[in-house]
N, C-alpha and C. Protein backbone atom coordinates (compact mmCIF):
# COMPACT_ATOMS: atom_id res chain seq x y z
N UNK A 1 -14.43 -44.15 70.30
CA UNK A 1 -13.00 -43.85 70.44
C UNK A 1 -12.73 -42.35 70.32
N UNK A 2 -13.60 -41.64 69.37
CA UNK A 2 -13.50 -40.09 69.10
C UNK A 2 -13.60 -39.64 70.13
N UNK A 3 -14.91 -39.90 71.16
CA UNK A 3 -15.08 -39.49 72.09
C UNK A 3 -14.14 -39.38 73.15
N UNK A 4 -13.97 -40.67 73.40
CA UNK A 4 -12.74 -40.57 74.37
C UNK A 4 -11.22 -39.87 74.16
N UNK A 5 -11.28 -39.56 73.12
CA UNK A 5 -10.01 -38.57 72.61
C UNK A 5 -10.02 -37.24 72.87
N UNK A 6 -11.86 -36.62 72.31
CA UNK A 6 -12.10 -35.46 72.74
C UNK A 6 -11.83 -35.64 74.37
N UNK A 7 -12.58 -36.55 75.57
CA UNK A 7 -12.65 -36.31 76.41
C UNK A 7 -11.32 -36.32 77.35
N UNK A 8 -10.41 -36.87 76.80
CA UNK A 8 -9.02 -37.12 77.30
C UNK A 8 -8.29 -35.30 77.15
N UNK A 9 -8.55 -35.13 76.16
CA UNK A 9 -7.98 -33.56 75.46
C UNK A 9 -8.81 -32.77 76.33
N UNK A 10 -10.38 -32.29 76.59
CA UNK A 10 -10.74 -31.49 77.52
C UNK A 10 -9.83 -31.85 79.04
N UNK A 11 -10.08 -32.98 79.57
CA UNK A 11 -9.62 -32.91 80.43
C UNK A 11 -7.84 -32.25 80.75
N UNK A 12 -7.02 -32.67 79.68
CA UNK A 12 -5.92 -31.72 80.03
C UNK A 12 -6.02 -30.25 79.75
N UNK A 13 -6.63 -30.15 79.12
CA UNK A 13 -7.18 -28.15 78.89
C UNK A 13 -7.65 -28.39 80.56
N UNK A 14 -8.62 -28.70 80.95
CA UNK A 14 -8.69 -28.15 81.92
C UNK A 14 -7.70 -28.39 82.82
N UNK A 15 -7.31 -29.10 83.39
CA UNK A 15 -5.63 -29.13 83.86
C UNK A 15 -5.34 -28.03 83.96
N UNK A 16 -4.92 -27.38 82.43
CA UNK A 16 -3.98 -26.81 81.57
C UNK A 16 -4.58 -24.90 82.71
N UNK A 17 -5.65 -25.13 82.71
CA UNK A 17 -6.77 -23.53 83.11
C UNK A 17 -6.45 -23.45 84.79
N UNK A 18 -6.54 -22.33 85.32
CA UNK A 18 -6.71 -22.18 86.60
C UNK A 18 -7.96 -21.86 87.25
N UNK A 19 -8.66 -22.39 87.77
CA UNK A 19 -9.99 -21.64 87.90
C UNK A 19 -10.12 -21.72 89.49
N UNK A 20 -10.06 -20.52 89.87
CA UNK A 20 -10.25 -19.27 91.43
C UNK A 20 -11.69 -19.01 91.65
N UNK A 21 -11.99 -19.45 92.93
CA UNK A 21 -13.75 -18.66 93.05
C UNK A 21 -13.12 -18.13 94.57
N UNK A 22 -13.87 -16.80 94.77
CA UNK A 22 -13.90 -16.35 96.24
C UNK A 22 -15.39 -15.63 96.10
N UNK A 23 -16.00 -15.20 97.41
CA UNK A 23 -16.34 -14.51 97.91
C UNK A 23 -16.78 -13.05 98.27
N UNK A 24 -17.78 -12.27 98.20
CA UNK A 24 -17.39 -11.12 98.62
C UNK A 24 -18.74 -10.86 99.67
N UNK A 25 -19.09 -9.79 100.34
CA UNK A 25 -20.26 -9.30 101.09
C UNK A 25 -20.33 -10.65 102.48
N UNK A 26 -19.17 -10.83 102.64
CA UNK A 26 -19.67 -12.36 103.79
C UNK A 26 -19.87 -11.60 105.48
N UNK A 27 -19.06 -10.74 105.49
CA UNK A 27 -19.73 -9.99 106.61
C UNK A 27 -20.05 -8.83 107.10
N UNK A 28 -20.93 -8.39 105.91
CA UNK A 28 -21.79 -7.60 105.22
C UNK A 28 -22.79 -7.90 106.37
N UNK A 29 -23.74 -6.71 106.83
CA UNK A 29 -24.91 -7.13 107.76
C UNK A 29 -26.15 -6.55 106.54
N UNK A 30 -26.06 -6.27 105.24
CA UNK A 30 -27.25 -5.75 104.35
C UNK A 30 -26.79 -6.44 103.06
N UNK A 31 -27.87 -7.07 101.96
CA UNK A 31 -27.60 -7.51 101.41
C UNK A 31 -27.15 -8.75 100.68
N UNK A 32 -27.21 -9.49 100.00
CA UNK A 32 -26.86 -10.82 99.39
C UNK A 32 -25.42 -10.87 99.92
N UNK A 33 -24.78 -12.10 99.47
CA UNK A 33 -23.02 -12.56 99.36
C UNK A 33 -22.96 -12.90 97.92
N UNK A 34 -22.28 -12.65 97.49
CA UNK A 34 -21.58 -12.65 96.02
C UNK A 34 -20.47 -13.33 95.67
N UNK A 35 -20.74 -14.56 94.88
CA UNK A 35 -19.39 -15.13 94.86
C UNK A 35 -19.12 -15.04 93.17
N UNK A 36 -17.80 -15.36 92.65
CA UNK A 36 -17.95 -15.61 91.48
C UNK A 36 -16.50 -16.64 91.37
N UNK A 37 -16.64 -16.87 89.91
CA UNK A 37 -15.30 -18.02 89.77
C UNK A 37 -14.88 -17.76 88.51
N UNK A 38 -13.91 -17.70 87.53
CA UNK A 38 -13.09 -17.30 86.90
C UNK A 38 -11.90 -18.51 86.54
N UNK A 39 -11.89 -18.50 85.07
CA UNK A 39 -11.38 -19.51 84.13
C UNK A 39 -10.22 -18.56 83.78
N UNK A 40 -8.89 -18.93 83.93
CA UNK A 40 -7.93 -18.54 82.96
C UNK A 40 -6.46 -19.69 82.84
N UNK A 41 -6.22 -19.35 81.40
CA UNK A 41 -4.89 -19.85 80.83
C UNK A 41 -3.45 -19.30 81.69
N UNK A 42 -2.51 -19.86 81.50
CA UNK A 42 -1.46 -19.85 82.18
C UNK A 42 -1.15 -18.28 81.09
N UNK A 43 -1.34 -18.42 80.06
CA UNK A 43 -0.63 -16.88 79.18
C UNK A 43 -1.69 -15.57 79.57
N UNK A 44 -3.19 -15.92 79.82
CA UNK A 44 -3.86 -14.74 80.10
C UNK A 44 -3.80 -14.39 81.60
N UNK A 45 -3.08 -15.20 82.43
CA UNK A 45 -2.87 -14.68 84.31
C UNK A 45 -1.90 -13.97 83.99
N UNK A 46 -0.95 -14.26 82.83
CA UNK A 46 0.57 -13.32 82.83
C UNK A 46 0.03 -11.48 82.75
N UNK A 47 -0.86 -11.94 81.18
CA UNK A 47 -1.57 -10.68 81.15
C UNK A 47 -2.22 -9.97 82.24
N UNK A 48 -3.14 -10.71 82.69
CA UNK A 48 -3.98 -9.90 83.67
C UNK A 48 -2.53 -9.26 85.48
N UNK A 49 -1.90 -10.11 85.60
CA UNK A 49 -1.15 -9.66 86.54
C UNK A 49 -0.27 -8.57 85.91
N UNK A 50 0.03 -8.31 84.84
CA UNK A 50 0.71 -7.10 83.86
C UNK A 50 -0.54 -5.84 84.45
N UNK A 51 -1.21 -6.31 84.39
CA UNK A 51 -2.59 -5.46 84.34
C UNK A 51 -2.60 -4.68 85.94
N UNK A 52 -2.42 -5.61 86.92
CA UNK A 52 -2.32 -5.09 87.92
C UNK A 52 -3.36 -6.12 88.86
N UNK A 53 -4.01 -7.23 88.59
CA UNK A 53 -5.01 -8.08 89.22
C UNK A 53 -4.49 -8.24 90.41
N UNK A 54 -4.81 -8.34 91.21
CA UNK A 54 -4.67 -8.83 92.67
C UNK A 54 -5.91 -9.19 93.53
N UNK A 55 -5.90 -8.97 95.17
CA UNK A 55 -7.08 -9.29 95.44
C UNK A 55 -8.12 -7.72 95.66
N UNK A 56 -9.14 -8.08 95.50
CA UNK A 56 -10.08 -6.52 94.94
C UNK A 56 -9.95 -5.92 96.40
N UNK A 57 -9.76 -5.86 97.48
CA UNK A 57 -9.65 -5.29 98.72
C UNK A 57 -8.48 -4.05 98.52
N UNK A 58 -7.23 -4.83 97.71
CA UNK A 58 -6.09 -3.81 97.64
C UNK A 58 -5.73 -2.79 96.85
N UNK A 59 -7.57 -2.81 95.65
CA UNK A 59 -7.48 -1.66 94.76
C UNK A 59 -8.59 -0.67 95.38
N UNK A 60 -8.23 0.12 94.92
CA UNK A 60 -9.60 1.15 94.82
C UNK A 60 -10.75 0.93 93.49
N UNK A 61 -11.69 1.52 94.13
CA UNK A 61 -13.50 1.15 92.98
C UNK A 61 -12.84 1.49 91.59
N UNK A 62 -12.35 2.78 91.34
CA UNK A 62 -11.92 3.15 89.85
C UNK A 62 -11.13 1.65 89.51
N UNK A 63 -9.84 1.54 90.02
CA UNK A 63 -9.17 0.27 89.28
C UNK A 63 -9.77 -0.84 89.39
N UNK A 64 -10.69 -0.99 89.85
CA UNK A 64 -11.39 -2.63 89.77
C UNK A 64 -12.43 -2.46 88.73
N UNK A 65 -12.82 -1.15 88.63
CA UNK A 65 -14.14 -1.10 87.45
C UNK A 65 -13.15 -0.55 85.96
N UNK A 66 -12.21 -0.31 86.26
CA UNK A 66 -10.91 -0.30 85.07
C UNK A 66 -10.43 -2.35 84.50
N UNK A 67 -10.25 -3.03 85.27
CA UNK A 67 -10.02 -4.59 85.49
C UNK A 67 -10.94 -5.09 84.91
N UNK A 68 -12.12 -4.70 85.57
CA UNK A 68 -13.04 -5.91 85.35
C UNK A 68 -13.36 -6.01 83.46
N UNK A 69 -13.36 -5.39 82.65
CA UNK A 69 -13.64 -5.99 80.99
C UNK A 69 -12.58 -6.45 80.73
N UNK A 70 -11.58 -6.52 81.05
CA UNK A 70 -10.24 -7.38 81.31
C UNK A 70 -10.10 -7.98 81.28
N UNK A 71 -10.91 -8.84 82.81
CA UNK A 71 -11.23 -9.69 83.39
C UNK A 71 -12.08 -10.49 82.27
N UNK A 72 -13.19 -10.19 82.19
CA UNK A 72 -14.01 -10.72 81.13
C UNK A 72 -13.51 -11.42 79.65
N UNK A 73 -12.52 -10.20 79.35
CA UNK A 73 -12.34 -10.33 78.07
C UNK A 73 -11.04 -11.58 78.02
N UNK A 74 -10.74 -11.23 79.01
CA UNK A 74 -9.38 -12.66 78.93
C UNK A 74 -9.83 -14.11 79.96
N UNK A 75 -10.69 -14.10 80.28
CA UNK A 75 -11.19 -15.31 81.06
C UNK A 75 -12.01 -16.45 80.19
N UNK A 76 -11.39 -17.94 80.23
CA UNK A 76 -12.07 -18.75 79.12
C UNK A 76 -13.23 -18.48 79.47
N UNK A 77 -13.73 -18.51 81.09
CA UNK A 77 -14.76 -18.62 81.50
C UNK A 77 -15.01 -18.49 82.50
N UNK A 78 -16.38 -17.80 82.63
CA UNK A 78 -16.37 -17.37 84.44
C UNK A 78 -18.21 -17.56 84.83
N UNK A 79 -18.40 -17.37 86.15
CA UNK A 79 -19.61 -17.34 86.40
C UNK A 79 -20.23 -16.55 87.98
N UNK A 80 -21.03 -15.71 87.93
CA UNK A 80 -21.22 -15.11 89.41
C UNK A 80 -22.43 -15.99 90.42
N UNK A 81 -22.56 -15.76 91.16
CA UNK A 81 -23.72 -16.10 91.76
C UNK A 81 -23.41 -15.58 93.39
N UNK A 82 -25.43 -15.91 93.70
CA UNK A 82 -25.01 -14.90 94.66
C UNK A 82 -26.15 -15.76 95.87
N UNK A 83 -26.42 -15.51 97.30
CA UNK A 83 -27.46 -15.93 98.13
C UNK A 83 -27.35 -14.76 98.83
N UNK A 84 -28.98 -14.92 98.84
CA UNK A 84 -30.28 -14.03 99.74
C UNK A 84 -29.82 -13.85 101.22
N UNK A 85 -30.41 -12.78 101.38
CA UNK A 85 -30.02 -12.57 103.45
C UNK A 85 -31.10 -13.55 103.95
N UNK A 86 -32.15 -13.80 102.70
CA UNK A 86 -33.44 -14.76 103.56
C UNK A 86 -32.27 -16.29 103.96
N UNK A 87 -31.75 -16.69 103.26
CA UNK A 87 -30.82 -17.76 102.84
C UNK A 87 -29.96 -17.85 103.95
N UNK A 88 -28.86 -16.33 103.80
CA UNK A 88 -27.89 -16.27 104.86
C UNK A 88 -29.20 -16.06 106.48
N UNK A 89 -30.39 -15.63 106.49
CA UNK A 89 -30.23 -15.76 107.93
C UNK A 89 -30.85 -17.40 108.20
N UNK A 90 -31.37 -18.20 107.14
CA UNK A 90 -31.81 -19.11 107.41
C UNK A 90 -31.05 -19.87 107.47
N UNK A 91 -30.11 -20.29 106.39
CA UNK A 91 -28.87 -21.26 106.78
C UNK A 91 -27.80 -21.34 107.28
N UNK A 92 -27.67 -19.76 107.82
CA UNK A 92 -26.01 -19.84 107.98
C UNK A 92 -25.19 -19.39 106.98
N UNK A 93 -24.34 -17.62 107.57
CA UNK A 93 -23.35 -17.35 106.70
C UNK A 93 -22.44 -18.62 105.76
N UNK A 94 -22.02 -19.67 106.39
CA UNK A 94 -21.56 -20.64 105.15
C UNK A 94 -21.64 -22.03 104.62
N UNK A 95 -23.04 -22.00 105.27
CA UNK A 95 -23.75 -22.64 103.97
C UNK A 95 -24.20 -21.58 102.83
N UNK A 96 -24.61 -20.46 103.32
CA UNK A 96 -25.06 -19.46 101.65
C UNK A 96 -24.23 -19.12 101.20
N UNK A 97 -23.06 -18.81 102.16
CA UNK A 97 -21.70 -18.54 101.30
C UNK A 97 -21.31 -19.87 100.13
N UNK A 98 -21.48 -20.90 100.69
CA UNK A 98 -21.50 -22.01 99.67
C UNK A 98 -22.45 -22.10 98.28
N UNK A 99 -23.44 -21.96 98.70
CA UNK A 99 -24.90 -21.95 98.16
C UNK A 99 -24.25 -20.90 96.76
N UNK A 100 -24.05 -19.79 97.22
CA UNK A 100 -23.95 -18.57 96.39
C UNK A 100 -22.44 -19.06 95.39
N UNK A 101 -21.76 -20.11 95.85
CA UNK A 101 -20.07 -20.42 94.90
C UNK A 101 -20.58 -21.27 94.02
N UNK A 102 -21.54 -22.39 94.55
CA UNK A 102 -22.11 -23.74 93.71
C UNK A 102 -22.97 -23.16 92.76
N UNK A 103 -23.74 -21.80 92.95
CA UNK A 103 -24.45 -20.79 91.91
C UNK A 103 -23.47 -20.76 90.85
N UNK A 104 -22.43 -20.09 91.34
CA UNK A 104 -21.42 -19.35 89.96
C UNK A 104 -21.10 -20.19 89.51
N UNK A 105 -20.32 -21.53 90.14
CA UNK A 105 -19.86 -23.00 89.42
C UNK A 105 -21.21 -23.84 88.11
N UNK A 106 -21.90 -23.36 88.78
CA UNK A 106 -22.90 -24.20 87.75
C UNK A 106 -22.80 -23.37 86.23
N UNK A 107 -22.34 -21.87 86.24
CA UNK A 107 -22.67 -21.11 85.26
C UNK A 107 -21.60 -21.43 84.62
N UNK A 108 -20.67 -21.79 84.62
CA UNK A 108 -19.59 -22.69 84.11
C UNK A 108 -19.61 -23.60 82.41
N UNK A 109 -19.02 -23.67 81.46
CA UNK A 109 -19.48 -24.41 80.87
C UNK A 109 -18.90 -25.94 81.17
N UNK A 110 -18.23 -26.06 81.48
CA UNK A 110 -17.62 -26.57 81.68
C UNK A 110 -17.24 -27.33 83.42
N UNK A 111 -17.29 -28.18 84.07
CA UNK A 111 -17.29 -28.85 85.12
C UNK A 111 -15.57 -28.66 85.09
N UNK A 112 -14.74 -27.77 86.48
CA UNK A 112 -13.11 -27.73 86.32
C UNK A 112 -12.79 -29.06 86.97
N UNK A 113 -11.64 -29.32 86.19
CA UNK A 113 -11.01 -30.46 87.10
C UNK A 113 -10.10 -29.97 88.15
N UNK A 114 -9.94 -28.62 88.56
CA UNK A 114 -9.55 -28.42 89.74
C UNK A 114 -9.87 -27.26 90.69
N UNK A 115 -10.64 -26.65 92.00
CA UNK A 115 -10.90 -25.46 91.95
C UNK A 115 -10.03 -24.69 93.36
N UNK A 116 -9.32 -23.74 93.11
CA UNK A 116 -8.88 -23.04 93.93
C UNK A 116 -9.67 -22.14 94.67
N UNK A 117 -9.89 -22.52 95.87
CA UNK A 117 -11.19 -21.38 96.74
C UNK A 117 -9.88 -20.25 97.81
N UNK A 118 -10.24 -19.43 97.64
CA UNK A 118 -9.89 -18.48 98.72
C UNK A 118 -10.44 -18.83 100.12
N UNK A 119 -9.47 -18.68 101.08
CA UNK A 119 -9.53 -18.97 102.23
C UNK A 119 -9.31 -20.13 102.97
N UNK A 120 -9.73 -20.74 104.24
CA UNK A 120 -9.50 -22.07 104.68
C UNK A 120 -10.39 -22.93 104.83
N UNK A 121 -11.62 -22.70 104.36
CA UNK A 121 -12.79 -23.98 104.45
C UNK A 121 -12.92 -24.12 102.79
N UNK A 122 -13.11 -25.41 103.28
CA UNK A 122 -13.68 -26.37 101.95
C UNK A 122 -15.17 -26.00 101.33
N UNK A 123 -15.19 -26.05 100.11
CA UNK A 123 -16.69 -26.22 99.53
C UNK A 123 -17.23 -27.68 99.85
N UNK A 124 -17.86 -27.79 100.95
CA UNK A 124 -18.62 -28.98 101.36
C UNK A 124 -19.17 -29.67 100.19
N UNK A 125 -20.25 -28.68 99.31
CA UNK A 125 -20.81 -29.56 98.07
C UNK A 125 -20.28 -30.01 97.27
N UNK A 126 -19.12 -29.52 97.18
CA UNK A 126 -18.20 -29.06 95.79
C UNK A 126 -17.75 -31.20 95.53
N UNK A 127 -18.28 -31.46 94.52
CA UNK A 127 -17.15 -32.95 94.45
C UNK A 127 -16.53 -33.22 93.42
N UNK A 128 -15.38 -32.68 93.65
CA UNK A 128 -14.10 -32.53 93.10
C UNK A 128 -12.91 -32.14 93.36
N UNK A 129 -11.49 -32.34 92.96
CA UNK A 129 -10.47 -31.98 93.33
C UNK A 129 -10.34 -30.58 93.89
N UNK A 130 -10.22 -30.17 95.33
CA UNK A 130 -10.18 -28.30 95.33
C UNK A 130 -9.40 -28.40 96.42
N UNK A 131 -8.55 -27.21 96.41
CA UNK A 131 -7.74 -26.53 97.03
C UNK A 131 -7.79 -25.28 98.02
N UNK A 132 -7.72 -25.26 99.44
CA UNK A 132 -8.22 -23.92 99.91
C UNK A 132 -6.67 -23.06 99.96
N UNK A 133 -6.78 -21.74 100.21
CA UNK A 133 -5.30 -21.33 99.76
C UNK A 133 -6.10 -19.76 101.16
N UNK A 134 -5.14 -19.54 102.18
CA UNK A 134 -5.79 -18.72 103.03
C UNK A 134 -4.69 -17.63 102.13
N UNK A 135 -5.55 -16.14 101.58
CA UNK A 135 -5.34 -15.25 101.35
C UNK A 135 -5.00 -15.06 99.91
N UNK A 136 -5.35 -16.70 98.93
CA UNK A 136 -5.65 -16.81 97.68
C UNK A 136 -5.83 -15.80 97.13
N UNK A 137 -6.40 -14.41 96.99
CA UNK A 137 -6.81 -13.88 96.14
C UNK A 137 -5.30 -12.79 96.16
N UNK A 138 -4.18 -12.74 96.80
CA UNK A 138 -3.09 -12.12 96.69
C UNK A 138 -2.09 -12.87 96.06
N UNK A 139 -2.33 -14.26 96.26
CA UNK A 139 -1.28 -15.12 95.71
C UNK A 139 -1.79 -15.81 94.08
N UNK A 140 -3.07 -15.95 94.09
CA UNK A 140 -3.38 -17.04 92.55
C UNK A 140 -4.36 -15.54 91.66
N UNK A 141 -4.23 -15.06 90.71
CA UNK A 141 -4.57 -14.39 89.80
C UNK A 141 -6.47 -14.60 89.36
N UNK A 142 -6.72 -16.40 89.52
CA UNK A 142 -7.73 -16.41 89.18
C UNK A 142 -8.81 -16.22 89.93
N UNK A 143 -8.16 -16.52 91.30
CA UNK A 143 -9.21 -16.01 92.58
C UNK A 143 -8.85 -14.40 92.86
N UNK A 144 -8.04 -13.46 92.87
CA UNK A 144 -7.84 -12.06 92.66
C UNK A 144 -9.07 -11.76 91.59
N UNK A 145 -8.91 -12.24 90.29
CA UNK A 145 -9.67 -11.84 89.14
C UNK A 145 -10.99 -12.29 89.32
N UNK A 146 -11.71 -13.65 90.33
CA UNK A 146 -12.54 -13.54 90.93
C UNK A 146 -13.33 -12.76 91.67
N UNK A 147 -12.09 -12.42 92.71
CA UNK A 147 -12.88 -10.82 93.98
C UNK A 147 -13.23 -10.15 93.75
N UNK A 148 -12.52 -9.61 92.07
CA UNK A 148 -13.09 -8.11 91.84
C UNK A 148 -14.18 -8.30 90.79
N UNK A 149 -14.89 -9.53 90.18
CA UNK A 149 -15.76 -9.80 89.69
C UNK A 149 -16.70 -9.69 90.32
N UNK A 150 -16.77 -10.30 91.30
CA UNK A 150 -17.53 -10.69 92.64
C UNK A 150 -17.70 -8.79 93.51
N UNK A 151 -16.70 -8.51 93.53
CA UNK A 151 -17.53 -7.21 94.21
C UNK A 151 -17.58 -5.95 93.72
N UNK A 152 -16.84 -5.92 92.78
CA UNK A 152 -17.63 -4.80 91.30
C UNK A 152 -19.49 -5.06 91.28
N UNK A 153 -19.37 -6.54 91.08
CA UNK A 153 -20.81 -6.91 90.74
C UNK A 153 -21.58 -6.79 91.97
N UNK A 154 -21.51 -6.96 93.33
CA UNK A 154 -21.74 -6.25 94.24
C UNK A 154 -21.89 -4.85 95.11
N UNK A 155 -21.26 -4.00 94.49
CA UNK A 155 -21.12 -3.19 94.69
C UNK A 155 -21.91 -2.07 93.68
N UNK A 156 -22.20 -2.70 92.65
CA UNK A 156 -23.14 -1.94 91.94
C UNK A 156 -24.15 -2.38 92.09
N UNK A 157 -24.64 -3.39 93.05
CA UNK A 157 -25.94 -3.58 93.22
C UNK A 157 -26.25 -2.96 94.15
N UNK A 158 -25.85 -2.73 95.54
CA UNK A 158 -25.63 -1.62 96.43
C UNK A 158 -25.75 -0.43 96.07
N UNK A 159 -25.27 0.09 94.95
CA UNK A 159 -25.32 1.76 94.60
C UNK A 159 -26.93 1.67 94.08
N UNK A 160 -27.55 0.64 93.60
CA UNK A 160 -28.93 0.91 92.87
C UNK A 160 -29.70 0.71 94.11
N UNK A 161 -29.46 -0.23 94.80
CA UNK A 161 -30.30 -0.85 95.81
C UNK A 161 -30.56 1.02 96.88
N UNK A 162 -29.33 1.93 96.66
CA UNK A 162 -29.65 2.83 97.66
C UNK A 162 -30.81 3.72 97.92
N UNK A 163 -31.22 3.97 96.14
CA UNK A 163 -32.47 4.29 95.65
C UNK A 163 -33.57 3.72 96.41
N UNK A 164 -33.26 3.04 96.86
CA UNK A 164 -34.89 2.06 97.58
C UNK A 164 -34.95 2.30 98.61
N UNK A 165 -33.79 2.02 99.32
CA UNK A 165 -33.34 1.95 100.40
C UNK A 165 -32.45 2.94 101.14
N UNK A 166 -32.75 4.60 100.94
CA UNK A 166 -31.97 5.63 101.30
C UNK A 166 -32.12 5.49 102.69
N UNK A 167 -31.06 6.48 103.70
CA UNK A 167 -31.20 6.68 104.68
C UNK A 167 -30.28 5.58 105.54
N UNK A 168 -29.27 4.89 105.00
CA UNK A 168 -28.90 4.14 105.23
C UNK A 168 -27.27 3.90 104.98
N UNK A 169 -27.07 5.31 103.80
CA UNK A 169 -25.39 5.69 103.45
C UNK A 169 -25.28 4.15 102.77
N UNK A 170 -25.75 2.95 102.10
CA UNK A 170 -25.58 1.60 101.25
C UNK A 170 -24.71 1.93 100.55
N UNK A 171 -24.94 3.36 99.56
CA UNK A 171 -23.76 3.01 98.27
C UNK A 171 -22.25 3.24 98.76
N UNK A 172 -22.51 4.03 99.99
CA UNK A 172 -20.83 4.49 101.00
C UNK A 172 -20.36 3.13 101.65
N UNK A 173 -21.45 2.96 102.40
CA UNK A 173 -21.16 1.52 103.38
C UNK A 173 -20.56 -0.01 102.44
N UNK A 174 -21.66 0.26 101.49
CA UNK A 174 -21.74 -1.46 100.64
C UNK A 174 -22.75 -2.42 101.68
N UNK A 175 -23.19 -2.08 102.61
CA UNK A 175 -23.85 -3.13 103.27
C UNK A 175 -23.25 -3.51 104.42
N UNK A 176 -21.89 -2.41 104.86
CA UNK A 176 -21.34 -3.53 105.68
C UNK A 176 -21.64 -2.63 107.25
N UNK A 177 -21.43 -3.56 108.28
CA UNK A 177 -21.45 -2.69 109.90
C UNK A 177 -20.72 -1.83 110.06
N UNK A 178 -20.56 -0.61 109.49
CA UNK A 178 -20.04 0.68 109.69
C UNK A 178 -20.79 1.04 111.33
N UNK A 179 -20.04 1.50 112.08
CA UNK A 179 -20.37 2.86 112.73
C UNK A 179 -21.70 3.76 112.43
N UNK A 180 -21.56 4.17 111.41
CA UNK A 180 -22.85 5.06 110.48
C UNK A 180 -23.74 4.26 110.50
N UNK A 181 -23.35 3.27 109.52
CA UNK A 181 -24.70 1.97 109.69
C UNK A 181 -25.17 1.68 110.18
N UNK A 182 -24.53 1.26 111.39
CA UNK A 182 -25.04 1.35 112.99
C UNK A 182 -25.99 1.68 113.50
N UNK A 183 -25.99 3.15 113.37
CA UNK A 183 -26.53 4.03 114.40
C UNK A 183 -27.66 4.52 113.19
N UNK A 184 -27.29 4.44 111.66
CA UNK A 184 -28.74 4.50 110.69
C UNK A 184 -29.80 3.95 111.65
N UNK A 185 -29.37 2.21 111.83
CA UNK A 185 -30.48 1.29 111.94
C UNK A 185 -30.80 1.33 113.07
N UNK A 186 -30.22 2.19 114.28
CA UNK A 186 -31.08 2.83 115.34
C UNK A 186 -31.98 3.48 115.23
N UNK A 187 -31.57 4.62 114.21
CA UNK A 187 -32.18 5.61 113.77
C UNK A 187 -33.69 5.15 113.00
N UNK A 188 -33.48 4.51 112.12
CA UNK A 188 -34.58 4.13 111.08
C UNK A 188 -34.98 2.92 111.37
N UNK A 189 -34.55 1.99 112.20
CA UNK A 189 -34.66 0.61 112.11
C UNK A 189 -34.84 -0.35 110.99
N UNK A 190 -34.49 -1.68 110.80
CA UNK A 190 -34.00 -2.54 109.82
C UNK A 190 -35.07 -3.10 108.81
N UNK A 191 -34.16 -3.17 107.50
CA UNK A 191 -35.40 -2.88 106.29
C UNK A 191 -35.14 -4.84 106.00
N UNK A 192 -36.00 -4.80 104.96
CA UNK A 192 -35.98 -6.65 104.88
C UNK A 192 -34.48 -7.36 103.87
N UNK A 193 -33.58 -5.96 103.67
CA UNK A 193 -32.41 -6.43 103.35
C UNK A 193 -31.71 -6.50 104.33
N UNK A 194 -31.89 -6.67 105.58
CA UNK A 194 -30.93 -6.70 106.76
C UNK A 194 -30.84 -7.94 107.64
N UNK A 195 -29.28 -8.41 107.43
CA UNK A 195 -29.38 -9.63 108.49
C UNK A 195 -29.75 -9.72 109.45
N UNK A 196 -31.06 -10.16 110.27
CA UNK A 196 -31.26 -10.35 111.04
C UNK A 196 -30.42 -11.01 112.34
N UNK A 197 -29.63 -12.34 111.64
CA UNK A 197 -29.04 -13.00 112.08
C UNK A 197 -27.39 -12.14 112.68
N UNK A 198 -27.35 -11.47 111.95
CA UNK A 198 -25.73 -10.63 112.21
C UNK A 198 -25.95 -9.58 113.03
N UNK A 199 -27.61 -8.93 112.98
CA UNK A 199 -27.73 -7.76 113.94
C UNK A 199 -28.00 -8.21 115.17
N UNK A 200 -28.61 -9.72 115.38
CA UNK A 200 -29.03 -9.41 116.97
C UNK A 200 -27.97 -9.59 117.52
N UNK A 201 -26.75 -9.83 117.22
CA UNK A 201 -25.18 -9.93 117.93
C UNK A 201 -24.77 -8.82 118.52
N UNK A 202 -25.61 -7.72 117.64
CA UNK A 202 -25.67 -5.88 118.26
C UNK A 202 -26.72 -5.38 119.23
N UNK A 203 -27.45 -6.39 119.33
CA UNK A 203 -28.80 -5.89 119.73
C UNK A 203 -29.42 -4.86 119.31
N UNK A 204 -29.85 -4.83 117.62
CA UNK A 204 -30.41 -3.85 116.78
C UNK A 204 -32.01 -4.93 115.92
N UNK A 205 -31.78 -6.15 117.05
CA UNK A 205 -33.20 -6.91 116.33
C UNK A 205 -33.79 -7.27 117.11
């Protein structure tokens, strides 16, 4: 009977939580995709939107790397995860885009009873109550406080990754089909962080 009391009570806490996962690096031609997901209370979204949260596209690097212990510090709970370009060129931008959300969901302590995804496709694996919301991360706080989890944490993998991988402008670009990038991978041709799958659309594979 205890049990079922505790389990009746988690379940309205979670109710009670909003939990947002999006995306970041999806059409990125270098590099993993990065997703993450993010737990918050109805009193810590007040906070974090005081703060300035929105979706990470509409800040600049300083205010999202200003956010993010924020983020952390007021989130019941969150989790990142991420899939391989081996992944994205083998399965398909979204199945790894999936692959890489069901990563962060697992890091979870907790299984949500409801999940708000950014954008308009469904998490195929996902089985449970979820919601797609196109442009979510401007409208719900926990998928905003997601994005910039998700590409803070991306984006500093890019600045290290450049070290390896100079000659390529990564920590400017982030991985993505710039112009510059472009004409790098004319220049130098494509290293084994590079979608294969996204470049031969350029004819650079």
């Amino acid at each position: 009977m205890q049990e079922k009391k505790e389990e009746d009570l988690q379940q309205a806490l979670n109710k009670l939580a909003e939990v947002g996962i999006d995306e970041v690096g999806r059409g990125a031609v270098f590099g993993p995709i990065f997703s993450a997901v993010v737990v918050l209370t109805e009193k810590n979204k007040i906070i974090l939107k005081q703060f300035g949260v929105t979706d990470s596209k509409k800040l600049s690097p300083k205010k999202r790397k200003l956010l993010l212990p924020k983020i952390l510090l007021l989130s019941s709970d969150y989790g990142i995860g991420q899939s391989s370009v081996r992944e994205i060129d083998k399965l398909g931008i979204r199945a790894a885009t999936e692959l890489s959300m069901i990563r962060a969901l697992k890091k979870l302590k907790k299984k949500p009873f409801e999940l708000i995804i950014d954008g308009p496709l469904l998490l195929r694996p996902w089985h449970g109550i979820q919601k797609n919301i196109v442009s979510g991360d401007s409208k719900f706080i926990s998928i905003g406080s997601a994005s910039i989890l998700a590409k803070v944490s991306r984006d500093n993998l890019m600045e290290r990754l450049e070290k390896k991988y100079s000659g390529y402008l990564i920590f400017k670009n982030k991985g993505y089909g710039t112009k510059e990038h472009l004409s790098f991978i004319e220049k130098n041709g494509i290293t084994n962080l590079h979608r294969k799958s996204f470049l031969k659309k350029s004819n650079l594979v």
